[in-house]
PDB file of N, CA and C in Angstrom:
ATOM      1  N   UNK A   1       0.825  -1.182   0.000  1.00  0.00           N
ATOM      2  CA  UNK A   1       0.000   0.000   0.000  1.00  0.00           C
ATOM      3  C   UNK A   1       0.874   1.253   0.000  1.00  0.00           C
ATOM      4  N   UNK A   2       1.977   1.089   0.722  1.00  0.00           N
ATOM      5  CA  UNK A   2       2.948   2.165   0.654  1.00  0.00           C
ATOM      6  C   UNK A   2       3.353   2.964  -0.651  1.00  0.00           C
ATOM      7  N   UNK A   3       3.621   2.118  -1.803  1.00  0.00           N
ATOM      8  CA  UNK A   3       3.842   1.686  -2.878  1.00  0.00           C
ATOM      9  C   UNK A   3       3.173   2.723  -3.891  1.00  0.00           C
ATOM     10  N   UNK A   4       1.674   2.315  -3.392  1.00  0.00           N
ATOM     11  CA  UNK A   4       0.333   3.689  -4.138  1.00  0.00           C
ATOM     12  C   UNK A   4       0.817   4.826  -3.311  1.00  0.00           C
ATOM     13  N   UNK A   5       0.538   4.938  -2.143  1.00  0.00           N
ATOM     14  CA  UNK A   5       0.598   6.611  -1.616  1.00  0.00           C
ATOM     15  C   UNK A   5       2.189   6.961  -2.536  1.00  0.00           C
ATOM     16  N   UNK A   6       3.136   6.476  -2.725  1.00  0.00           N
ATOM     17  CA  UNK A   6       4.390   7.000  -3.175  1.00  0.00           C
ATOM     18  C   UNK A   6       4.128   7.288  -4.487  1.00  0.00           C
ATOM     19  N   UNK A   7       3.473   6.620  -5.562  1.00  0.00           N
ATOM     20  CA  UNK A   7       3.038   6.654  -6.591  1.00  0.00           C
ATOM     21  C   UNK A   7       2.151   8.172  -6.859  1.00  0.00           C
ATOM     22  N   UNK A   8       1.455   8.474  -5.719  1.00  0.00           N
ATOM     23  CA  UNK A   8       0.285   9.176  -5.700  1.00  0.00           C
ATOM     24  C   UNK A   8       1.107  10.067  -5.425  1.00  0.00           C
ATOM     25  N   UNK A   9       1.892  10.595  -4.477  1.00  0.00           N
ATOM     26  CA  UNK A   9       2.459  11.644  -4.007  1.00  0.00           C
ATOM     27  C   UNK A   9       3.912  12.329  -5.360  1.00  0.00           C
ATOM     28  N   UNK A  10       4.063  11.253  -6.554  1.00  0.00           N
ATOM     29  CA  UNK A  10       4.967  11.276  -7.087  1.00  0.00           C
ATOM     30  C   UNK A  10       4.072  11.887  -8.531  1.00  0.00           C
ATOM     31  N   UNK A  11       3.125  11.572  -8.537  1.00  0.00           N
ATOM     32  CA  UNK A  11       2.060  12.152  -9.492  1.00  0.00           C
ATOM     33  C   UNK A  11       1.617  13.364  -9.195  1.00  0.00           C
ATOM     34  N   UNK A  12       1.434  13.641  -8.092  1.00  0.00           N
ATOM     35  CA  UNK A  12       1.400  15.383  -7.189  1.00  0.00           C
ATOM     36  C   UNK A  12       2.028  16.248  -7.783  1.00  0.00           C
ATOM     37  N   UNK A  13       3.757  15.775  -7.456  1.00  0.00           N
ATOM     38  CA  UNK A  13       4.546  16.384  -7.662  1.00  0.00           C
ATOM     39  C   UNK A  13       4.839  16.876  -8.898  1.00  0.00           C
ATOM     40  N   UNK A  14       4.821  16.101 -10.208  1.00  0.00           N
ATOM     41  CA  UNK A  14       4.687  15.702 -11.223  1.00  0.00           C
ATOM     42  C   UNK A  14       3.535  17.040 -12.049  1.00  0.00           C
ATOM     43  N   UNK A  15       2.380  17.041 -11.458  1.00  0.00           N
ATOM     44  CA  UNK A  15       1.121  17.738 -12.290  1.00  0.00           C
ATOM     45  C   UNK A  15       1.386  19.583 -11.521  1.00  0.00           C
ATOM     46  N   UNK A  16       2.283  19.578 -10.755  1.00  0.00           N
ATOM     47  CA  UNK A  16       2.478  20.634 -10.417  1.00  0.00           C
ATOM     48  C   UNK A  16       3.678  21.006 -10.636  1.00  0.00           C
ATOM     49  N   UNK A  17       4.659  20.296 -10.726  1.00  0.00           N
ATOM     50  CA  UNK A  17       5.586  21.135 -11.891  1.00  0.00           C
ATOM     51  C   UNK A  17       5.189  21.177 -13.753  1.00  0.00           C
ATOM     52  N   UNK A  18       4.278  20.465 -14.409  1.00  0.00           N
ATOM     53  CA  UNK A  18       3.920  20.727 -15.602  1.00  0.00           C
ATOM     54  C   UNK A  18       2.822  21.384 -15.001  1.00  0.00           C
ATOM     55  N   UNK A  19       2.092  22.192 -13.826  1.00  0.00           N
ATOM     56  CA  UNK A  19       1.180  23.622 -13.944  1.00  0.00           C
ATOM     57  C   UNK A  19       2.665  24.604 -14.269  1.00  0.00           C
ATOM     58  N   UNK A  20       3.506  24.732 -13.432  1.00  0.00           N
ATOM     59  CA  UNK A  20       4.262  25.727 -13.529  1.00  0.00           C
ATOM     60  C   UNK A  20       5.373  25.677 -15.181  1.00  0.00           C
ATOM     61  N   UNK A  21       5.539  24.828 -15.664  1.00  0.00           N
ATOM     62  CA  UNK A  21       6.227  24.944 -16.892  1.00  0.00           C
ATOM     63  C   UNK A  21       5.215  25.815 -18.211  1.00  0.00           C
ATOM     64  N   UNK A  22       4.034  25.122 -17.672  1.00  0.00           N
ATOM     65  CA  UNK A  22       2.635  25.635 -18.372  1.00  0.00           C
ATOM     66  C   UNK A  22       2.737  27.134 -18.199  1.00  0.00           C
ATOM     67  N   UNK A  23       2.449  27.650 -17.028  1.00  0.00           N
ATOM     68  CA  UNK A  23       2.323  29.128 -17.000  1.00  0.00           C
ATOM     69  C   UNK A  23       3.435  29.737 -17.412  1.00  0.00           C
ATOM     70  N   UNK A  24       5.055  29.204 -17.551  1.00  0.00           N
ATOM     71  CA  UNK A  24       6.279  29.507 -18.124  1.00  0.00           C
ATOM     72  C   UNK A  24       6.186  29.409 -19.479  1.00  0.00           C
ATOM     73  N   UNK A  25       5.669  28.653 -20.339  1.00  0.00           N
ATOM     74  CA  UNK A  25       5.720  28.386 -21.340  1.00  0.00           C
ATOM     75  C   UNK A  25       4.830  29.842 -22.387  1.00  0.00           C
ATOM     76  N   UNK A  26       5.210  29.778 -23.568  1.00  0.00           N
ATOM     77  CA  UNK A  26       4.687  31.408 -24.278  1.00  0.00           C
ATOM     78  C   UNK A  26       4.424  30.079 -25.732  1.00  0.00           C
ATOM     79  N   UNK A  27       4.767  29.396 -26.240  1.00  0.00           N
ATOM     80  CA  UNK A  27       4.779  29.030 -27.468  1.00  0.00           C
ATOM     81  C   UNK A  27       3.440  28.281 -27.471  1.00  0.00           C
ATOM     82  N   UNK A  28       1.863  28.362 -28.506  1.00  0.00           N
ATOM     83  CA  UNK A  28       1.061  27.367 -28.198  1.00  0.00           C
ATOM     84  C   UNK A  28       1.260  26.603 -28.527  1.00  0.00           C
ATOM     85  N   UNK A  29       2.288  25.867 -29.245  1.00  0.00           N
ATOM     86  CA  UNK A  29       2.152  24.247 -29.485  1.00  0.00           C
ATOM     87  C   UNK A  29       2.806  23.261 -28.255  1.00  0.00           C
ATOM     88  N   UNK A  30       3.450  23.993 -27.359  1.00  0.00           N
ATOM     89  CA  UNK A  30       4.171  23.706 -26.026  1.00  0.00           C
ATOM     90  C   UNK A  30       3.227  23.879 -25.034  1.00  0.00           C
ATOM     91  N   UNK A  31       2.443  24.846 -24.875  1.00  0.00           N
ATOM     92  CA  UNK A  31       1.453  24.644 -24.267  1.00  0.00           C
ATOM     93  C   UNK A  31      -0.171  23.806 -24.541  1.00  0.00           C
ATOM     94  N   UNK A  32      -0.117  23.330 -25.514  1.00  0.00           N
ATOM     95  CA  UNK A  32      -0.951  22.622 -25.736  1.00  0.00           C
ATOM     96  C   UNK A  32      -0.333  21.016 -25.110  1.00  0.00           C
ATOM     97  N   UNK A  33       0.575  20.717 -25.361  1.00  0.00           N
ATOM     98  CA  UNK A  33       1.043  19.677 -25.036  1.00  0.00           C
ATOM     99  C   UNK A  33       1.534  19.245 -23.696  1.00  0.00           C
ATOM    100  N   UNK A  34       1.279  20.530 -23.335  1.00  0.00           N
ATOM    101  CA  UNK A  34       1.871  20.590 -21.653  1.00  0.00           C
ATOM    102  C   UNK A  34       0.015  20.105 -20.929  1.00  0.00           C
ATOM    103  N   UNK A  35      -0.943  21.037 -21.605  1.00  0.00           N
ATOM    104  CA  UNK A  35      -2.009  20.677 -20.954  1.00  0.00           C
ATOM    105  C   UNK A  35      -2.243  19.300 -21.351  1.00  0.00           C
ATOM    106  N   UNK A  36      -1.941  18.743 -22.028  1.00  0.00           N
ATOM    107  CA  UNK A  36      -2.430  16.838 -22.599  1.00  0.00           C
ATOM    108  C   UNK A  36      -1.821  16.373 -21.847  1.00  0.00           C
ATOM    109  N   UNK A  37      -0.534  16.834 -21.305  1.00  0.00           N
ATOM    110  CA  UNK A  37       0.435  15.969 -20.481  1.00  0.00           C
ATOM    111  C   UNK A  37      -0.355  16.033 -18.675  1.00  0.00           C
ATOM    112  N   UNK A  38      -0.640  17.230 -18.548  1.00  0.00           N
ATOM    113  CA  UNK A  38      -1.407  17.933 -16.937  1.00  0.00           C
ATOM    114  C   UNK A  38      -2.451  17.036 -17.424  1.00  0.00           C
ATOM    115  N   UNK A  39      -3.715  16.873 -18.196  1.00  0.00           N
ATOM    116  CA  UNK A  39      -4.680  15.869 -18.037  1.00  0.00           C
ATOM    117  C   UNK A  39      -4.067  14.464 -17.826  1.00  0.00           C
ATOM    118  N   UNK A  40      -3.350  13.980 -18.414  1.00  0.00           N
ATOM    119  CA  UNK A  40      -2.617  12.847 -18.810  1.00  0.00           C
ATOM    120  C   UNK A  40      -2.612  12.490 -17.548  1.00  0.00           C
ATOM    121  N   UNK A  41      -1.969  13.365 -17.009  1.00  0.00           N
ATOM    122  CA  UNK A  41      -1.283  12.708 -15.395  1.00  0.00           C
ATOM    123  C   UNK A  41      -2.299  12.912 -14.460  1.00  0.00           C
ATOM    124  N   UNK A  42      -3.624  13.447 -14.264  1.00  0.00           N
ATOM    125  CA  UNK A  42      -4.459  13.821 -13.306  1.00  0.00           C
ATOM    126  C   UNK A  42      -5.439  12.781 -13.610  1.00  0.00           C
ATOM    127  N   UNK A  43      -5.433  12.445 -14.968  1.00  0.00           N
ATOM    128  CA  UNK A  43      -6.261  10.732 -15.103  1.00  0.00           C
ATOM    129  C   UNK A  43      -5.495   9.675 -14.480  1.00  0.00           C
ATOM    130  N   UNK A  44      -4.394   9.832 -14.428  1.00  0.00           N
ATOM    131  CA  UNK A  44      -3.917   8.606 -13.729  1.00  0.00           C
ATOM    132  C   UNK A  44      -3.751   8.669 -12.248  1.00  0.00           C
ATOM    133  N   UNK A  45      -3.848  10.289 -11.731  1.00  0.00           N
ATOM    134  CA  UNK A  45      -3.677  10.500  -9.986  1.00  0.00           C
ATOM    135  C   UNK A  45      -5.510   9.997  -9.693  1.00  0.00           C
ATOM    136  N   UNK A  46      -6.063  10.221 -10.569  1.00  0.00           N
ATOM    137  CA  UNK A  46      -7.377  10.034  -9.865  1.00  0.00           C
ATOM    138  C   UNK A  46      -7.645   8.432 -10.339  1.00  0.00           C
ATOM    139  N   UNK A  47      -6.909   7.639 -10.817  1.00  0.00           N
ATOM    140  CA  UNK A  47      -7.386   5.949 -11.358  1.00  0.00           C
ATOM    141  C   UNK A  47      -6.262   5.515  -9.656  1.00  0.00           C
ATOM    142  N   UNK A  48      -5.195   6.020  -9.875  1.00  0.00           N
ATOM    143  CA  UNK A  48      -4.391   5.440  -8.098  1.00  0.00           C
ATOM    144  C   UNK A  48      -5.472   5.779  -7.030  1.00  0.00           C
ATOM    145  N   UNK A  49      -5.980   6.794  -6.966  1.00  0.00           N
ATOM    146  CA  UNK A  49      -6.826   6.905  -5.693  1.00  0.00           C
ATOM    147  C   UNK A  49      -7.761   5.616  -5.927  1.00  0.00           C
ATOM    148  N   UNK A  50      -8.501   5.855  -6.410  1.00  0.00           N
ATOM    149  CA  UNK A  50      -9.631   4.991  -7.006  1.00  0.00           C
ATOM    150  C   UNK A  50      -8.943   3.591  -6.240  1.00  0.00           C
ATOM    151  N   UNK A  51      -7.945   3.432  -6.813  1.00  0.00           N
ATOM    152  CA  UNK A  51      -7.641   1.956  -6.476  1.00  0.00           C
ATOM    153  C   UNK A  51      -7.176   2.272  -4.898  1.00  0.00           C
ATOM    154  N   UNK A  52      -6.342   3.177  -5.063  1.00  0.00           N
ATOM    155  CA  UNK A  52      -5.960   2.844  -3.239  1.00  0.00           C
ATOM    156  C   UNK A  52      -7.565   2.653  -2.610  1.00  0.00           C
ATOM    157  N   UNK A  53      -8.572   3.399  -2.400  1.00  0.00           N
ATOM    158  CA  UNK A  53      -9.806   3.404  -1.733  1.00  0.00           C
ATOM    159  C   UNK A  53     -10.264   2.022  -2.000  1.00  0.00           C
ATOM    160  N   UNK A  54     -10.458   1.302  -3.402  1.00  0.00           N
ATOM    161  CA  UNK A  54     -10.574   0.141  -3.436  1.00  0.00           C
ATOM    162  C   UNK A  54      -9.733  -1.167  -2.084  1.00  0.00           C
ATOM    163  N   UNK A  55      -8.760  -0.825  -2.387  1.00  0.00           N
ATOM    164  CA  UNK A  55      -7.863  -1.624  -1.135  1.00  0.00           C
ATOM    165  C   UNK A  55      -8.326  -1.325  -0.044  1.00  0.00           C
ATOM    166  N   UNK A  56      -8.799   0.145   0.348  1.00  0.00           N
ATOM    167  CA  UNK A  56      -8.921   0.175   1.607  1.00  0.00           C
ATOM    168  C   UNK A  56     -10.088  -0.412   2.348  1.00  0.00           C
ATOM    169  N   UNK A  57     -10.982  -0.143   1.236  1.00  0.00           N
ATOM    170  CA  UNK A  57     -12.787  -0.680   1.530  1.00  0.00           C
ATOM    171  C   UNK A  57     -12.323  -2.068   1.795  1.00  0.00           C
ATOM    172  N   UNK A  58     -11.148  -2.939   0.583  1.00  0.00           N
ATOM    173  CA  UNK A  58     -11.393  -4.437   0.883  1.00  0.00           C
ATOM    174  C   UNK A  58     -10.782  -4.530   1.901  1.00  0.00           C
ATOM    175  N   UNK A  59      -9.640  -3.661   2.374  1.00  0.00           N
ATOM    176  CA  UNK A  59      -9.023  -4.558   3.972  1.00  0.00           C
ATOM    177  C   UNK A  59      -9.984  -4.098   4.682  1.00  0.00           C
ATOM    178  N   UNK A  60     -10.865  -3.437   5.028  1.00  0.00           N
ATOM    179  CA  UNK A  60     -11.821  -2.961   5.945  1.00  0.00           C
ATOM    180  C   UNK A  60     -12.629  -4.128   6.102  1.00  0.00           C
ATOM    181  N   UNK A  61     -12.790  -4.630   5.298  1.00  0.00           N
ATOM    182  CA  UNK A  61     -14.379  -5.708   5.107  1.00  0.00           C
ATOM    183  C   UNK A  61     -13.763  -7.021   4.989  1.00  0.00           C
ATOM    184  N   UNK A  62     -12.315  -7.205   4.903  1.00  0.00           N
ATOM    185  CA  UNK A  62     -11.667  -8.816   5.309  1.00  0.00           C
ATOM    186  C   UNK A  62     -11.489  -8.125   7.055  1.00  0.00           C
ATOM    187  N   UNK A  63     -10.872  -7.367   7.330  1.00  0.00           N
ATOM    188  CA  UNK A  63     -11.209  -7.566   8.788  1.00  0.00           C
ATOM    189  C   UNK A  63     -12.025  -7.552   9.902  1.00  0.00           C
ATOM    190  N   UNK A  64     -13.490  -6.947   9.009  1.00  0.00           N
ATOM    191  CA  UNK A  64     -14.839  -7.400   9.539  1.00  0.00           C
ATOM    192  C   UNK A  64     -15.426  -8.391   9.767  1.00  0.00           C
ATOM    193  N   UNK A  65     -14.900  -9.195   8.643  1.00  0.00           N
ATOM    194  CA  UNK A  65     -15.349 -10.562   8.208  1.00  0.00           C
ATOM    195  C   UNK A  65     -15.408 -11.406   9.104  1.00  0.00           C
ATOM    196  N   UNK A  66     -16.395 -12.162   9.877  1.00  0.00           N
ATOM    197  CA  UNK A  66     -16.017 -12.984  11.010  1.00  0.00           C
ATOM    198  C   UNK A  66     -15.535 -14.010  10.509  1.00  0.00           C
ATOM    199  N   UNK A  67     -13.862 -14.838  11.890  1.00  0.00           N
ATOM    200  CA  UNK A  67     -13.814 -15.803  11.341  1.00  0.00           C
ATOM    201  C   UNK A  67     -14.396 -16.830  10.989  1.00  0.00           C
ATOM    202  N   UNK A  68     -14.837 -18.296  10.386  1.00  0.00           N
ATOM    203  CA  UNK A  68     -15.894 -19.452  10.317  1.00  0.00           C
ATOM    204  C   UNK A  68     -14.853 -20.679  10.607  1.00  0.00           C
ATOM    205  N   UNK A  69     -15.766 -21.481  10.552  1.00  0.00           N
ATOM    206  CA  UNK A  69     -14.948 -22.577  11.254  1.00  0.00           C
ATOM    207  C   UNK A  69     -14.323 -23.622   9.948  1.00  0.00           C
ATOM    208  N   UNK A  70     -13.558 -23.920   9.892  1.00  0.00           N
ATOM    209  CA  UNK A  70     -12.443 -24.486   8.953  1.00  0.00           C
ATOM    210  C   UNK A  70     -13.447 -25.738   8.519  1.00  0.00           C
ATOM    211  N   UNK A  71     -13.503 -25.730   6.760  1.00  0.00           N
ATOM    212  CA  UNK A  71     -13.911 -26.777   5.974  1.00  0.00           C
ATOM    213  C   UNK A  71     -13.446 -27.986   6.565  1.00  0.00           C
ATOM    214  N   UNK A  72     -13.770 -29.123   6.387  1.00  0.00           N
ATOM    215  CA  UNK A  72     -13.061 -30.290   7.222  1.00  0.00           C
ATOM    216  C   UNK A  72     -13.978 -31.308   6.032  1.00  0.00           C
ATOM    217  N   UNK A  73     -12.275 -31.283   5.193  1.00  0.00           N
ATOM    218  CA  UNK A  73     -12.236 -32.352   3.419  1.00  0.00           C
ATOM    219  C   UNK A  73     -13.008 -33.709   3.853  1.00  0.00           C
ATOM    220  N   UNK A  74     -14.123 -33.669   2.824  1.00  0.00           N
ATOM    221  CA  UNK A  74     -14.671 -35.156   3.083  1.00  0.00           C
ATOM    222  C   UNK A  74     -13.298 -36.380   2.693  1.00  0.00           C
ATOM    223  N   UNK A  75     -13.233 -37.458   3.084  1.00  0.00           N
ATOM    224  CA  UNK A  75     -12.866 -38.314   2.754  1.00  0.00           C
ATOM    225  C   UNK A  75     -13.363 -39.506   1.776  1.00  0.00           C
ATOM    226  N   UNK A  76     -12.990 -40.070   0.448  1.00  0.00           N
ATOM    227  CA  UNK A  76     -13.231 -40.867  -0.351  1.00  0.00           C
ATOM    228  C   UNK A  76     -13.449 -42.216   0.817  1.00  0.00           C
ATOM    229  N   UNK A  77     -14.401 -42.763   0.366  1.00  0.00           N
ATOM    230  CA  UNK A  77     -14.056 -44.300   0.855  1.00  0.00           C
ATOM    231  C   UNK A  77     -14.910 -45.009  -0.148  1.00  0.00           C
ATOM    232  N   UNK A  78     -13.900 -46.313   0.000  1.00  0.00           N
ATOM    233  CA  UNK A  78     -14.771 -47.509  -1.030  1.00  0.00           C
ATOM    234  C   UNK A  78     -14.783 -48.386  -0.319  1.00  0.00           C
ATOM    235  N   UNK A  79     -15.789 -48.710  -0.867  1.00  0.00           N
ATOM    236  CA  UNK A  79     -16.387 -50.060  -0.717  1.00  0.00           C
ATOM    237  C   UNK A  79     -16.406 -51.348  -0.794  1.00  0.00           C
ATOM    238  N   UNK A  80     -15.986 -52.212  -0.218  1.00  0.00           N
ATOM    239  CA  UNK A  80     -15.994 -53.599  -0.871  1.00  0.00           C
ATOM    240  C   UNK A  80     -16.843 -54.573  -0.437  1.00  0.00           C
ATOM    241  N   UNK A  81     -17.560 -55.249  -1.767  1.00  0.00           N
ATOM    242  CA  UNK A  81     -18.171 -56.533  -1.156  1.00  0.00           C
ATOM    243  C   UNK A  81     -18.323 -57.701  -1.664  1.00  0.00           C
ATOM    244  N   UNK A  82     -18.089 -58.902  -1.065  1.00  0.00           N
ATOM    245  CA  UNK A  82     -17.781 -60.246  -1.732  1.00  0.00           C
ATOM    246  C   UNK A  82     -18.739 -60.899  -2.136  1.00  0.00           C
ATOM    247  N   UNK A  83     -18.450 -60.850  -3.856  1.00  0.00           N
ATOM    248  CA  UNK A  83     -19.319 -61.704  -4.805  1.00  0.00           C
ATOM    249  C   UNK A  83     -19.513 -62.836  -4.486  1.00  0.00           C
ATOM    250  N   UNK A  84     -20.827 -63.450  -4.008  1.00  0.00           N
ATOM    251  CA  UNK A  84     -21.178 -64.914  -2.924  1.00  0.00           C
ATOM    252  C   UNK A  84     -21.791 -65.566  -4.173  1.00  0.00           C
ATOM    253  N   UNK A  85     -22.769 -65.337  -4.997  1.00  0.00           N
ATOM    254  CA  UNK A  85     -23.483 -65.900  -6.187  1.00  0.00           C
ATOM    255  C   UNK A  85     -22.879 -64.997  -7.560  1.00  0.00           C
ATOM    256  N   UNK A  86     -21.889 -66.470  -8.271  1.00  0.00           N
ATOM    257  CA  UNK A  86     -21.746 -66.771  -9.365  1.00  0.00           C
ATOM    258  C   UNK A  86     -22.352 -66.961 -10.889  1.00  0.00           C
ATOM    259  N   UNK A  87     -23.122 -66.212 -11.215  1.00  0.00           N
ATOM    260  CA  UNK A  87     -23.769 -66.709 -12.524  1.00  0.00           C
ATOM    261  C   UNK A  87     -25.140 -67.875 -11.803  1.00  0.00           C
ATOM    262  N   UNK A  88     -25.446 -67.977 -13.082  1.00  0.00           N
ATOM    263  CA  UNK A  88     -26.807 -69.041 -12.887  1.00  0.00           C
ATOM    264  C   UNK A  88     -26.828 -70.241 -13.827  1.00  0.00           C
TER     265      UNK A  88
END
């Protein structure tokens, strides 16, 4: 989980230095590409959240989960029984 928040905090960093290159920038074909790049990366800060919250809801609700009591594997058994009548 560490892993996402670093991800997330690295995407932060990331969409706020392309705001500031953006407002530096004077040429529009540089700034056009700077804003595709600022969406670019704010679709992917908001798909990490998404998922971190996903993780969080599921560890929330595995540790709600009461424990149950352990499956206990049927066992195969066969059968045997001795052929007493032979044909007719």
């Amino acid at each position: 989980m560490a892993n996402i928040e670093q991800q997330i905090q690295e995407l932060n960093a990331d969409i706020d230095e392309v705001k500031k290159l953006l407002g530096q920038a004077t040429r529009l074909r540089v700034k056009q590409f700077l804003e595709v790049q600022q969406r670019r990366l704010e679709t992917d800060f908001i798909a990490l959240k998404e998922k971190q919250e996903q993780q969080n809801v599921a560890a929330t609700a595995a540790a709600e989960k009461k424990p149950t009591a352990p499956v206990v594997a049927s066992t195969n058994r066969s059968y045997t029984k001795e052929i007493t009548v032979y044909g007719r």
